[in-house]
Protein backbone atom coordinates (compact mmCIF):
# COMPACT_ATOMS: atom_id res chain seq x y z
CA UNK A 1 -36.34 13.01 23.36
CA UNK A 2 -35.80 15.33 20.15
CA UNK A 3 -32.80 15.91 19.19
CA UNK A 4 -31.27 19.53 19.41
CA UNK A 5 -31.49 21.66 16.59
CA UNK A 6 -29.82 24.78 15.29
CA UNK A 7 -32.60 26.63 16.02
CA UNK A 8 -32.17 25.90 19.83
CA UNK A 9 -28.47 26.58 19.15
CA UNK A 10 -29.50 30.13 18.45
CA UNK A 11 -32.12 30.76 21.29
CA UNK A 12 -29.58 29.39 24.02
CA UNK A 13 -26.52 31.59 22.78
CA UNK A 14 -28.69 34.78 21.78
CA UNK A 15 -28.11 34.85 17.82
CA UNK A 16 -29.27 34.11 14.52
CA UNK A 17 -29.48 31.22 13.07
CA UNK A 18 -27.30 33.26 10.30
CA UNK A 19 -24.58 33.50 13.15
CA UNK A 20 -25.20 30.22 13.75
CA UNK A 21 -24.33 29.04 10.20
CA UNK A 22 -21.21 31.28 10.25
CA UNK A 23 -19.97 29.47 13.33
CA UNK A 24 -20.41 25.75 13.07
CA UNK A 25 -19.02 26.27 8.92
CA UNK A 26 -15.47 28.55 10.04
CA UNK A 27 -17.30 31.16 7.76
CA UNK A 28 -15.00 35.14 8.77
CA UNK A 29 -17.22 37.60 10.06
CA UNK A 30 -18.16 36.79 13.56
CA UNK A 31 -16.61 37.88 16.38
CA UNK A 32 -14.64 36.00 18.65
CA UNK A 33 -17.02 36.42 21.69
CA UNK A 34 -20.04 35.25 19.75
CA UNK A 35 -17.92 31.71 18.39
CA UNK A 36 -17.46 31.50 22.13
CA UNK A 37 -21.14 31.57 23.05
CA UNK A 38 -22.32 29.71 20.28
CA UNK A 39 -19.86 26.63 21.31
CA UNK A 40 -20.80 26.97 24.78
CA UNK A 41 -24.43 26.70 23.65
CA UNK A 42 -23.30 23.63 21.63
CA UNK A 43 -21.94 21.94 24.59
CA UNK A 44 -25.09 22.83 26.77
CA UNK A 45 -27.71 21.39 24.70
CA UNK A 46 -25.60 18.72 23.24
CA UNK A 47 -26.03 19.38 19.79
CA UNK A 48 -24.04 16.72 16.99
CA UNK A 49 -24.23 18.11 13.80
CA UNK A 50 -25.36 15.63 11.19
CA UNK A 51 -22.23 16.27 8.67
CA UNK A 52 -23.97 14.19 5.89
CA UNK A 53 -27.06 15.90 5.95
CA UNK A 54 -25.10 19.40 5.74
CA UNK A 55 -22.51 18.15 3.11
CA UNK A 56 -26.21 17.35 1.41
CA UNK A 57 -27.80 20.56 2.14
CA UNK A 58 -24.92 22.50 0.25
CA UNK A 59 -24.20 20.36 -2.40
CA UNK A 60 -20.60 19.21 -0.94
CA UNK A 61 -18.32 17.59 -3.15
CA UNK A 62 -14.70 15.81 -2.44
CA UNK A 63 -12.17 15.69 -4.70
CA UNK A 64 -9.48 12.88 -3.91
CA UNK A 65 -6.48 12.06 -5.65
CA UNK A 66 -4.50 8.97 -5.18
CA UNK A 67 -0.72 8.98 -6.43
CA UNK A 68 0.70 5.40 -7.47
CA UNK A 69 3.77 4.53 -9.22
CA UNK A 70 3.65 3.44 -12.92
CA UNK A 71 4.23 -0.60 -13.43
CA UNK A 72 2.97 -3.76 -14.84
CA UNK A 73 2.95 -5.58 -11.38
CA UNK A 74 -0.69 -6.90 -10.84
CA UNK A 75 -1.10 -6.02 -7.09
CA UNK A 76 -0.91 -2.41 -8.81
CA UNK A 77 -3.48 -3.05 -11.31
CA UNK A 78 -5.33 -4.42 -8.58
CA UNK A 79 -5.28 -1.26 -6.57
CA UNK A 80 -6.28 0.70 -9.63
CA UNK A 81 -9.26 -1.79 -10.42
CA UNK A 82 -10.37 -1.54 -7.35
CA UNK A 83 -10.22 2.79 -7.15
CA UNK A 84 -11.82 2.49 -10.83
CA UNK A 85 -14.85 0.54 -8.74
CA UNK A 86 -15.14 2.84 -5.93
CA UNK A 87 -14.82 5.81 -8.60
CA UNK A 88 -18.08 4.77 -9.93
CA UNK A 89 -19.81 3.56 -6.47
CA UNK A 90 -18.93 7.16 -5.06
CA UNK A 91 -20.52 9.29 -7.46
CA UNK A 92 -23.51 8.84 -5.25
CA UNK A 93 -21.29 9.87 -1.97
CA UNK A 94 -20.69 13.15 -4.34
CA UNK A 95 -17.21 11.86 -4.86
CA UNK A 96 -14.69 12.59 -7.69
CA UNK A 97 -11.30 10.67 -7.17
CA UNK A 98 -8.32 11.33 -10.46
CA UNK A 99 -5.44 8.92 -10.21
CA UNK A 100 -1.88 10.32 -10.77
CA UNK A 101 0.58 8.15 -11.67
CA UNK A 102 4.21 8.63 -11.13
CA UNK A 103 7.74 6.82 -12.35
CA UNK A 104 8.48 4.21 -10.16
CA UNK A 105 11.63 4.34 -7.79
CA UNK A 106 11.72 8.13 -8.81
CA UNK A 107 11.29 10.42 -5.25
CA UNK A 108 12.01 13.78 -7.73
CA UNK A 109 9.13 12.29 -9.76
CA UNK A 110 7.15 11.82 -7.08
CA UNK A 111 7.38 15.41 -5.43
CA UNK A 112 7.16 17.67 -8.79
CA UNK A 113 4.29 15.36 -8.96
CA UNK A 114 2.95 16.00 -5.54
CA UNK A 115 3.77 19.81 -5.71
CA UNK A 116 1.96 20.34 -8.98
CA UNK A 117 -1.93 19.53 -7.21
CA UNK A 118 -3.39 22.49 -6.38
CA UNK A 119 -4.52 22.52 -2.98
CA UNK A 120 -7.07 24.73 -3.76
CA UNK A 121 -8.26 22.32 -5.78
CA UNK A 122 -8.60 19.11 -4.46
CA UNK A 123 -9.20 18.03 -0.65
CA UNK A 124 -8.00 14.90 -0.01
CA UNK A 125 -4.66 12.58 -1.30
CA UNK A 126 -3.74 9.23 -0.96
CA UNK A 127 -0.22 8.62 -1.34
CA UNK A 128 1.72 5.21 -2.13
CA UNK A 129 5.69 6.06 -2.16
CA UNK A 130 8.62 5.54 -0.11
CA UNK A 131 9.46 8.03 2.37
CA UNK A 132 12.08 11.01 1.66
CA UNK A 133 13.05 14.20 2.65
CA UNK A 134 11.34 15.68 -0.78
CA UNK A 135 8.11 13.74 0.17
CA UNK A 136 8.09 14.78 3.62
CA UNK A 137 8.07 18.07 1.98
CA UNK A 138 5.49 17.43 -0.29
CA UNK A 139 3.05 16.33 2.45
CA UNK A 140 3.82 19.37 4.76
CA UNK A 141 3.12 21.52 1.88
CA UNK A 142 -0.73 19.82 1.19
CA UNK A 143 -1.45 19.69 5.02
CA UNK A 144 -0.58 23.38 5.02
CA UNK A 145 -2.93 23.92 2.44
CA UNK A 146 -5.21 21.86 4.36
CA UNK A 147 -5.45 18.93 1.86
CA UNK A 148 -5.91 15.62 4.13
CA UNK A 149 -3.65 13.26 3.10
CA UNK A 150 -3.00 9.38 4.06
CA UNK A 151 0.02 6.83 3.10
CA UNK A 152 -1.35 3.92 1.46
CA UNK A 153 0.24 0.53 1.84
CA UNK A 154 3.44 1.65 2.92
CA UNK A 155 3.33 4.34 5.69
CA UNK A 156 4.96 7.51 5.98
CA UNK A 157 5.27 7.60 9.66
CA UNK A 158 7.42 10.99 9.63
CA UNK A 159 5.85 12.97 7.92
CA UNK A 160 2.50 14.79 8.56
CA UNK A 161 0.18 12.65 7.16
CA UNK A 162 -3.59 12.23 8.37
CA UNK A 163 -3.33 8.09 8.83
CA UNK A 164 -2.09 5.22 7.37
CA UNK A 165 -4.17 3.09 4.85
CA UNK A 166 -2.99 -0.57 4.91
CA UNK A 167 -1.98 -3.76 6.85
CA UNK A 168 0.56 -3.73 10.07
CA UNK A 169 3.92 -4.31 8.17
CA UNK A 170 5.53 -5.75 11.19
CA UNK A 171 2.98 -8.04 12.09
CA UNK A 172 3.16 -9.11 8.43
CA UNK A 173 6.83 -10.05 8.52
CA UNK A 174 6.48 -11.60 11.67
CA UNK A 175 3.76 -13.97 10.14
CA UNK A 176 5.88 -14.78 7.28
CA UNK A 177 8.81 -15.77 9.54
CA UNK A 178 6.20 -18.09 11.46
CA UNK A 179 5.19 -20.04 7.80
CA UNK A 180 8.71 -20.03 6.63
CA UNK A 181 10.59 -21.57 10.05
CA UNK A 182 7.35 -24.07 10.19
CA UNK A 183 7.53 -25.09 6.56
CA UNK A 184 11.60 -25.44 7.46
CA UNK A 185 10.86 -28.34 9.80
CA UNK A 186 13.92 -27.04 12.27
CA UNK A 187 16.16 -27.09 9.20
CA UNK A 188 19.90 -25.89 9.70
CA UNK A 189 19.49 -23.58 6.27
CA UNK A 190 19.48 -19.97 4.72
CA UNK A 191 16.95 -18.27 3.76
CA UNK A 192 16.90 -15.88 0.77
CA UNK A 193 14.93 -12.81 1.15
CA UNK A 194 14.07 -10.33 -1.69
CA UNK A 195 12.85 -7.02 -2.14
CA UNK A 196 11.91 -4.10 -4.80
CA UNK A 197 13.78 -1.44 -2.99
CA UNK A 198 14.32 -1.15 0.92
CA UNK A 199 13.83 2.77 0.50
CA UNK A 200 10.33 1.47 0.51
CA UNK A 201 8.51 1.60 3.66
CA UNK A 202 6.69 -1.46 4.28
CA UNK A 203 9.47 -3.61 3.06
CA UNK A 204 11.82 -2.00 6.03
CA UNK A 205 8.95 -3.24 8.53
CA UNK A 206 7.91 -6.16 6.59
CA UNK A 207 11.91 -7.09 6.80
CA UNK A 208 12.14 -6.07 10.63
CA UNK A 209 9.07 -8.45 11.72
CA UNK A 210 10.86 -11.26 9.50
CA UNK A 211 14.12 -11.02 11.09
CA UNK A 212 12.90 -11.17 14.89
CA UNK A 213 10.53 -13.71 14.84
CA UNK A 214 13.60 -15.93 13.05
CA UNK A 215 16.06 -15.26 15.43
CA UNK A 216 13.65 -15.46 18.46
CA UNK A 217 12.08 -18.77 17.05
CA UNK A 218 14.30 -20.38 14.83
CA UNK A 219 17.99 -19.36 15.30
CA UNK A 220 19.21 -22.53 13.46
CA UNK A 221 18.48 -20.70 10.27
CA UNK A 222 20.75 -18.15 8.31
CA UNK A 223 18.28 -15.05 7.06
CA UNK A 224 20.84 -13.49 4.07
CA UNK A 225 21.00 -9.93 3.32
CA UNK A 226 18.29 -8.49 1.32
CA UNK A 227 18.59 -8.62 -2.50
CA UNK A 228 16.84 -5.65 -4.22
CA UNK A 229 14.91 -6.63 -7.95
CA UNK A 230 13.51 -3.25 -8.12
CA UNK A 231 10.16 -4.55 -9.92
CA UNK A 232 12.88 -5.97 -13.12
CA UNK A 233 12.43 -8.57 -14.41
CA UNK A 234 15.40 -9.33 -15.83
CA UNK A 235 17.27 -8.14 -12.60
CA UNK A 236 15.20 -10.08 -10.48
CA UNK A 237 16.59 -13.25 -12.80
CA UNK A 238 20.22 -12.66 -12.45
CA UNK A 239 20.34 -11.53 -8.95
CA UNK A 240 18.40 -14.43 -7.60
CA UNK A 241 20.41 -16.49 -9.56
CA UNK A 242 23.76 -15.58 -8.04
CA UNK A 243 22.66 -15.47 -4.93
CA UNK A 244 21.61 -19.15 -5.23
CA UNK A 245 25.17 -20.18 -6.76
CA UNK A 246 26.96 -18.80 -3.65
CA UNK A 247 24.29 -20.14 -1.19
CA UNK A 248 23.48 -23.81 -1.86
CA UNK A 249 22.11 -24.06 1.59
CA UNK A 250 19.12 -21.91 0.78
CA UNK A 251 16.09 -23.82 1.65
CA UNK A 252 13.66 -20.85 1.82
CA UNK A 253 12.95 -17.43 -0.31
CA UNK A 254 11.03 -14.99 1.68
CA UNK A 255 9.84 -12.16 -1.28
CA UNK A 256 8.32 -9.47 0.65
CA UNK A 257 7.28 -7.56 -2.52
CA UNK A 258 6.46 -7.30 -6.23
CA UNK A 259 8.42 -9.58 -8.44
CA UNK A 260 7.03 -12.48 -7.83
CA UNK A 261 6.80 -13.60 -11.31
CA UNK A 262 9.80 -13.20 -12.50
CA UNK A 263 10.63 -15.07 -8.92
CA UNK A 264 9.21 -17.96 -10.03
CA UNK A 265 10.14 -17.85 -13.72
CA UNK A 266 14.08 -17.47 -12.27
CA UNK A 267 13.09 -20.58 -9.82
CA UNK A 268 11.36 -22.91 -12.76
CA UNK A 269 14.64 -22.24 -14.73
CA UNK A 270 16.82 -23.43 -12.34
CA UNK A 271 14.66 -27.21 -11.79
CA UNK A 272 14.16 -25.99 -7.85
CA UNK A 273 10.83 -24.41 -7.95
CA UNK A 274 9.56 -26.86 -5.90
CA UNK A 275 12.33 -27.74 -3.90
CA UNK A 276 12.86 -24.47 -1.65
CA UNK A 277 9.95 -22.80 0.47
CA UNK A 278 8.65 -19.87 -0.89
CA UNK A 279 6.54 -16.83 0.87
CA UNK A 280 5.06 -14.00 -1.10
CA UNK A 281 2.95 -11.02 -0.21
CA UNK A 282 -0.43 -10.18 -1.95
CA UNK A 283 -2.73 -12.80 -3.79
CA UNK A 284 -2.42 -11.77 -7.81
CA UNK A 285 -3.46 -14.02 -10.49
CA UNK A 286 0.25 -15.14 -10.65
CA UNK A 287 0.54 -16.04 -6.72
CA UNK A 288 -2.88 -17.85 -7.35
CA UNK A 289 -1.52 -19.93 -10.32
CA UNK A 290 1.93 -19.92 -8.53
CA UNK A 291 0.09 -21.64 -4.88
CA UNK A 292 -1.83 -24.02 -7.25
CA UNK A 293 1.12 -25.36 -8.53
CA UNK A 294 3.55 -25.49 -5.50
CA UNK A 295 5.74 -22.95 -6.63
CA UNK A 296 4.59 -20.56 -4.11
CA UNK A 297 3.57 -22.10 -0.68
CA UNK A 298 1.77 -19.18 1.25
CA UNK A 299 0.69 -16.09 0.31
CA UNK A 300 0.75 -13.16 2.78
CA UNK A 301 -2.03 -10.63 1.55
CA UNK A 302 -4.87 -7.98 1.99
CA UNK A 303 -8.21 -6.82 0.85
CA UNK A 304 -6.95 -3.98 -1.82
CA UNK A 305 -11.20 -3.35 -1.77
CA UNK A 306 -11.06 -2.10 1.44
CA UNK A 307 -7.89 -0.80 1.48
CA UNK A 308 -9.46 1.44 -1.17
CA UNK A 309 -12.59 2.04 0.57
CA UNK A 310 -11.04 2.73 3.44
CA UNK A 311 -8.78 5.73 2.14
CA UNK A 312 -11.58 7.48 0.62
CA UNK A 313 -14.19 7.25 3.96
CA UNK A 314 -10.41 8.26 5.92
CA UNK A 315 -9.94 11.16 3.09
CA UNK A 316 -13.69 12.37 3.42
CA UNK A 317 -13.77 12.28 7.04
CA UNK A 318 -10.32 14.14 7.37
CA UNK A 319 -11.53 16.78 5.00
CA UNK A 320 -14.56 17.30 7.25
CA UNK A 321 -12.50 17.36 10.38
CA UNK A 322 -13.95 14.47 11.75
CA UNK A 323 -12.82 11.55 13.79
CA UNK A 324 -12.43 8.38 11.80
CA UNK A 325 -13.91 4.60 13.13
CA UNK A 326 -10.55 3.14 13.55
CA UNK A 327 -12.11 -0.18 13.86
CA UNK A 328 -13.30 0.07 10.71
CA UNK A 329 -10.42 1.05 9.04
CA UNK A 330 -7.80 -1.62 10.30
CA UNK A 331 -6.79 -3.66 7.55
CA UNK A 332 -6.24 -7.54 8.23
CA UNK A 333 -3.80 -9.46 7.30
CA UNK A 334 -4.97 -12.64 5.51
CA UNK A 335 -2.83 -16.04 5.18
CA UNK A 336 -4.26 -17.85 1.58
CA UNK A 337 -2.38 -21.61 0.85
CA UNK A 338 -3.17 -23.37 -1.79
CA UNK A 339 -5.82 -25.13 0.43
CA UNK A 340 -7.64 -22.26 1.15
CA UNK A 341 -7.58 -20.53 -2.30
CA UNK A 342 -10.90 -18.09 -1.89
C-alpha cells in the first residue's frame, strides 16, 4: 500500500497543499479551524512525515553547541576528540557543532557563558556542569527560547533540560562498591574515597550507589568522608596524603572522578601503590598504563563516542520535536581490568 502523501493531506481536509505546508511547519497565517482540519486529516489517512527528507528539501541546518569546562584531564580531551570526529562526520547530516569552553569549578563562568548564546542562533546545547541555581537559570532561559538542551555526563535533573547524555551514576557507584568489597576479601578496613568537587552531579550519585551497596553488602568496612582534589594536582597530593597518615587502616581508594594521575603519582610516592585497592572511573591513557601496572585495579568507564553521538542525534531530534530511540541512547557502563584491556 502507498504511503500517504501531502497531496492526500490536502484533498481529505479541503486545502492547498500551500495550507498544508503552513500547517505541518508552525508557519502564522492559518487559521485555527483549518490547523484543526488539516490534523484531523493527518490522523485519518495516517500520514508520518519523513522529517529527513523535509530537513533535505529546505536545506535544514543544526547548529549545536556543547559547553565543557577548561582542563588538562584526558577523559576531557577525550570528549573533545571525540566531538572534533563527529564535527567532521556530521557535515554530511548538515551539522555545525562550536565548542565553548568554560573555567572549571566556576558556576558564574558557566552562566555568563550560557547566557551569552544567542538562541536565535543556535538550536541545540549540550551542557557538562554541576547543577546551580544560576544554571538552572541558564537552561530555563534557552528552553524558553526554544534551544533543546541535554546534560552531558553529569545530569541536571532539576532543571528543564531535554534528556540526559551519559551512564546511570548510581548504577555506576553501586558497581564500584561490588569490585572494591570483592577485591577486599571481607576485610575489616576503610576505604578512602575521592572526588573533584561533590557540587558535581554524577559524583553525588556515583557516591550514593557506592555507599549502599557497602553498607548493604559489606558492613565490615569503614567508607570515610569524601576528600575533594578539585582536578589539582598538587591538592590531590597533600590531601590524599593526610588522609592516609590518620587512616592506616585504609585498604581501598574508591576515586570516582578526574585526578587519577596525580592519585597514583601521590600513591607511588608513598611505596603503597600496590598495596591498597584502587577503583577509577573512565579508561584514559593513564588508567590504561595505571591497570597495566597494578596501580589501578578496575576501571569503571563509558564509550565518550557514543556519548557524543548520542547528544547530537538527542539535540537534532529535540530541535525537530521529535521523540528520541531511548534504546539507542542508553549509555552502558563498561568494567575494563587489566585482563580485559580492549
Amino acid at each position: 500500500m502507498q504511503r500517504p502523501t501531502v497531496n492526500d493531506i490536502a484533498r481529505a481536509a479541503g486545502v492547498s497543499l500551500a495550507t498544508v505546508d503552513r500547517v505541518l511547519n508552525a508557519r502564522p497565517g492559518v487559521r485555527d479551524q483549518t490547523i484543526s482540519r488539516v490534523h484531523e486529516a493527518i490522523e485519518k489517512i495516517g500520514y508520518v512525515r519523513d522529517v529527513s527528507a523535509a530537513n533535505l528539501a529546505r536545506q535544514r541546518h543544526y547548529r549545536l553547541a556543547f559547553v565543557l569546562p577548561e582542563g588538562p584531564g584526558q577523559f576531557l580531551s577525550a570528549l573533545r576528540d571525540a566531538i572534533a570526529e563527529a564535527a567532521q562526520r556530521s557535515i554530511a547530516d548538515r551539522t555545525d557543532i562550536t565548542v565553548v569552553s568554560v573555567p572549571a569549578h566556576d558556576p558564574h563562568a558557566l552562566a555568563r557563558a550560557l547566557n551569552a548564546l544567542d538562541c536565535d542562533q543556535i538550536d541545540g546545547v549540550a551542557i557538562m556542569a554541576p547543577e546551580t541555581p544560576h544554571v538552572r537559570d541558564a537552561v530555563k532561559r534557552l528552553k524558553d527560547g526554544g534551544v533543546a538542551t541535554v546534560a552531558l555526563v553529569s545530569d541536571l535533573p532539576n532543571s528543564e533540560r531535554d534528556h540526559f547524555v551519559g551512564i546511570n551514576n548510581v548504577a555506576a557507584g553501586r558497581t564500584a562498591a561490588v569490585l572494591m568489597g570483592r577485591f577486599l576479601g571481607g576485610r575489616t578496613c576503610k576505604v578512602l574515597v575521592l572526588v573533584g568537587s561533590m557540587q558535581a552531579r554524577d559524583s553525588i550519585e556515583r557516591r550514593l550507589g557506592f555507599d549502599q551497596v557497602m553498607a548493604e553488602q559489606f558492613p565490615s568496612v569503614d567508607v570515610l568522608p569524601s576528600i575533594e582534589g578539585h582536578d589539582d594536582a598538587e591538592t590531590i597530593g597533600r590531601v590524599v596524603s593526610t588522609a592516609l597518615d590518620a587512616h592506616r587502616e585504609i585498604a581501598g581508594v574508591y576515586s570516582l572522578g578526574s585526578g587519577n594521575r596525580a592519585l597514583t603519582d601521590c600513591l607511588r610516592g608513598r611505596g603503597v601503590a600496590n598495596d591498597l585497592v584502587v577503583v577509577a572511573h573512565e579508561l584514559t591513557p593513564h588508567t590504561r598504563d595505571a591497570l597495566n601496572t597494578n596501580a589501578i585495579d578496575a576501571v569503571i568507564t563509558q564509550d565518550v563516542g557514543h556519548v557524543i553521538r548520542s547528544a547530537l542525534r538527542v539535540l537534532r531530534s529535540k530541535s525537530d520535536g521529535l521523540e528520541i530511540v531511548r534504546s539507542q541512547e542508553r549509555i552502558r557502563i563498561d568494567i575494563v581490568m587489566k585482563e580485559n584491556l580492549p
